[in-house]
C-alpha atoms as a PDB file:
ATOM      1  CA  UNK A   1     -13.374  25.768  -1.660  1.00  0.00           C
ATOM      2  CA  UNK A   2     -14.919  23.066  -3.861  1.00  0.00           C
ATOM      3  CA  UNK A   3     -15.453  19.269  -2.026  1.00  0.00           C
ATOM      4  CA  UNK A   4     -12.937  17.970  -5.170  1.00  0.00           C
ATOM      5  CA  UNK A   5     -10.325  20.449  -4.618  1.00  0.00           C
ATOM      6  CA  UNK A   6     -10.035  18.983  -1.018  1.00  0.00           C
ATOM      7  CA  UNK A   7     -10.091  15.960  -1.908  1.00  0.00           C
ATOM      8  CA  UNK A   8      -7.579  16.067  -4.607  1.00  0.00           C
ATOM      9  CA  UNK A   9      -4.967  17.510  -2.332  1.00  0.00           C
ATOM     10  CA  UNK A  10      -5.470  14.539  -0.130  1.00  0.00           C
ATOM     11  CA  UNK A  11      -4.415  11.643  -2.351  1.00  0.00           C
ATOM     12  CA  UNK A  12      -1.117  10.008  -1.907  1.00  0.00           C
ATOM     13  CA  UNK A  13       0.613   7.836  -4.231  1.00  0.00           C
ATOM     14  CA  UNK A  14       2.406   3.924  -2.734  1.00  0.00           C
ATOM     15  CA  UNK A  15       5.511   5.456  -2.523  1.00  0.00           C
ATOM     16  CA  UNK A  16       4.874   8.289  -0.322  1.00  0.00           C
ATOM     17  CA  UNK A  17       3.793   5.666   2.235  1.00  0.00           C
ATOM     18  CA  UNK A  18       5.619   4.914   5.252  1.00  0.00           C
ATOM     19  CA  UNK A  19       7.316   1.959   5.097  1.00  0.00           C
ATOM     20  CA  UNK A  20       5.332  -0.108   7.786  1.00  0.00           C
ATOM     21  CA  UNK A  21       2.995  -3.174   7.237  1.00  0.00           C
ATOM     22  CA  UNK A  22      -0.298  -0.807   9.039  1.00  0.00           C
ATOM     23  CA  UNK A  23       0.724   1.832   7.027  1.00  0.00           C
ATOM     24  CA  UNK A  24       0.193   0.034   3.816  1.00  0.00           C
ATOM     25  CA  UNK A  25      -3.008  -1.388   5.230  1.00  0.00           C
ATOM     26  CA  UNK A  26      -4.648   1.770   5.703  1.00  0.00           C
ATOM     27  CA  UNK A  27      -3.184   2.992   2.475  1.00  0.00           C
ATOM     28  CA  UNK A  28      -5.063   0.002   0.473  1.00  0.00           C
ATOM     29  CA  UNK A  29      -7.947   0.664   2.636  1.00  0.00           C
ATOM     30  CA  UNK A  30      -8.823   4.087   1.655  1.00  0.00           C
ATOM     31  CA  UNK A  31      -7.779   2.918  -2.188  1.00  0.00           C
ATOM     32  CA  UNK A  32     -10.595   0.494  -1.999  1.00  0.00           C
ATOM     33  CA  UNK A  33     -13.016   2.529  -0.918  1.00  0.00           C
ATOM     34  CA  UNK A  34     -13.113   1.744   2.882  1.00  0.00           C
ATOM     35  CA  UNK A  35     -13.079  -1.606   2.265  1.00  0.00           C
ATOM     36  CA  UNK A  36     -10.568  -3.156   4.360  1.00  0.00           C
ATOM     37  CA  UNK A  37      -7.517  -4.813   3.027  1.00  0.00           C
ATOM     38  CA  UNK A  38      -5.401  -6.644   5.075  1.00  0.00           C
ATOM     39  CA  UNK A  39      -2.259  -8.998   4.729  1.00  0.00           C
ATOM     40  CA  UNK A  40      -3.130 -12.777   3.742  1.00  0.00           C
ATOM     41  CA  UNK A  41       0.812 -13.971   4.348  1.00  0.00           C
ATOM     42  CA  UNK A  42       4.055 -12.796   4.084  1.00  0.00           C
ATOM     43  CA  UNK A  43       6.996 -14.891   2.317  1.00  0.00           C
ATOM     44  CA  UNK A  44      10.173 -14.309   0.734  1.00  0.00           C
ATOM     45  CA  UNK A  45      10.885 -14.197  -2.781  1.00  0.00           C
ATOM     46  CA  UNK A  46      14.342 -13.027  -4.919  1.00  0.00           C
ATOM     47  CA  UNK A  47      15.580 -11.792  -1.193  1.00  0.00           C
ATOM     48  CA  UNK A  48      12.572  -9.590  -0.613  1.00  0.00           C
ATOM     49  CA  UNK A  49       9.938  -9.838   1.832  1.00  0.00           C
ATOM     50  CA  UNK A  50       6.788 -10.074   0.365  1.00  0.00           C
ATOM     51  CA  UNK A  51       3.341  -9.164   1.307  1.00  0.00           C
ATOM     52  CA  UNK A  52       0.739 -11.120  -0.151  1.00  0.00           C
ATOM     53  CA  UNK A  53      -2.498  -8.725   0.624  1.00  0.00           C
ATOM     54  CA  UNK A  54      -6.641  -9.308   0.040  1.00  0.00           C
ATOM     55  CA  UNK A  55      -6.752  -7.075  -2.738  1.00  0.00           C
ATOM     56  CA  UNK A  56      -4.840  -9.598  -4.663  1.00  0.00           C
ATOM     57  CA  UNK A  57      -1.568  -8.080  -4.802  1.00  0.00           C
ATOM     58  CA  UNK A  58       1.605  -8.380  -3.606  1.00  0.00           C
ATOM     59  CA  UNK A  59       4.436  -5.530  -2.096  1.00  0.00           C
ATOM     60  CA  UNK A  60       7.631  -5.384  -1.086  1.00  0.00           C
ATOM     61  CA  UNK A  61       9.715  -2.451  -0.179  1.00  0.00           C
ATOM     62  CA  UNK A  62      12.845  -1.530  -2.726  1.00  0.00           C
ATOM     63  CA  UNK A  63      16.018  -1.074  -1.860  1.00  0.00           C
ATOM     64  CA  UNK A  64      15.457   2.906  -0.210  1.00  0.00           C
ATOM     65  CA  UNK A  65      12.536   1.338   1.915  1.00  0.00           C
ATOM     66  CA  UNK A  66       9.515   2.399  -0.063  1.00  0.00           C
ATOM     67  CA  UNK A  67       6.523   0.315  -0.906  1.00  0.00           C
ATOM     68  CA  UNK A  68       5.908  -1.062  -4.440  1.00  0.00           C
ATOM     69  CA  UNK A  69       4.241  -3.960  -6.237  1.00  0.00           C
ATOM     70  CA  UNK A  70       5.271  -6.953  -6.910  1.00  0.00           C
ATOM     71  CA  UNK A  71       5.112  -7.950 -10.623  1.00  0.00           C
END
């Protein structure tokens, strides 16, 4: 079995991420490469708690608890 294959069965998309601050972390972490990510604050915005992170964007969780960015 090719190295690609492998790989390609590996990747996950936002959603499918648990819905806890570390597990977005790691998430964004592997995105970028290894490079860590990590949360720079979190405030509240429209009734949503937001999580400004060091990749320069920003997530909240919708309404059934997954993760998604914040336009």
């Amino acid at each position: 079995m090719s190295q690609a294959f492998v790989r390609e069965e590996d990747h996950q998309w936002l959603h499918e991420i648990p819905g806890t601050i570390s597990a977005l972390v790691s998430y964004l972490t592997r995105e970028n490469n290894g490079i860590r990510v990590y949360e720079k604050r979190k405030l509240m915005k429209d009734g949503l708690e937001v999580h400004e992170m060091s990749n320069g964007l920003s997530y909240s969780k919708d309404a059934r608890g997954k993760w998604q960015i914040n336009w």
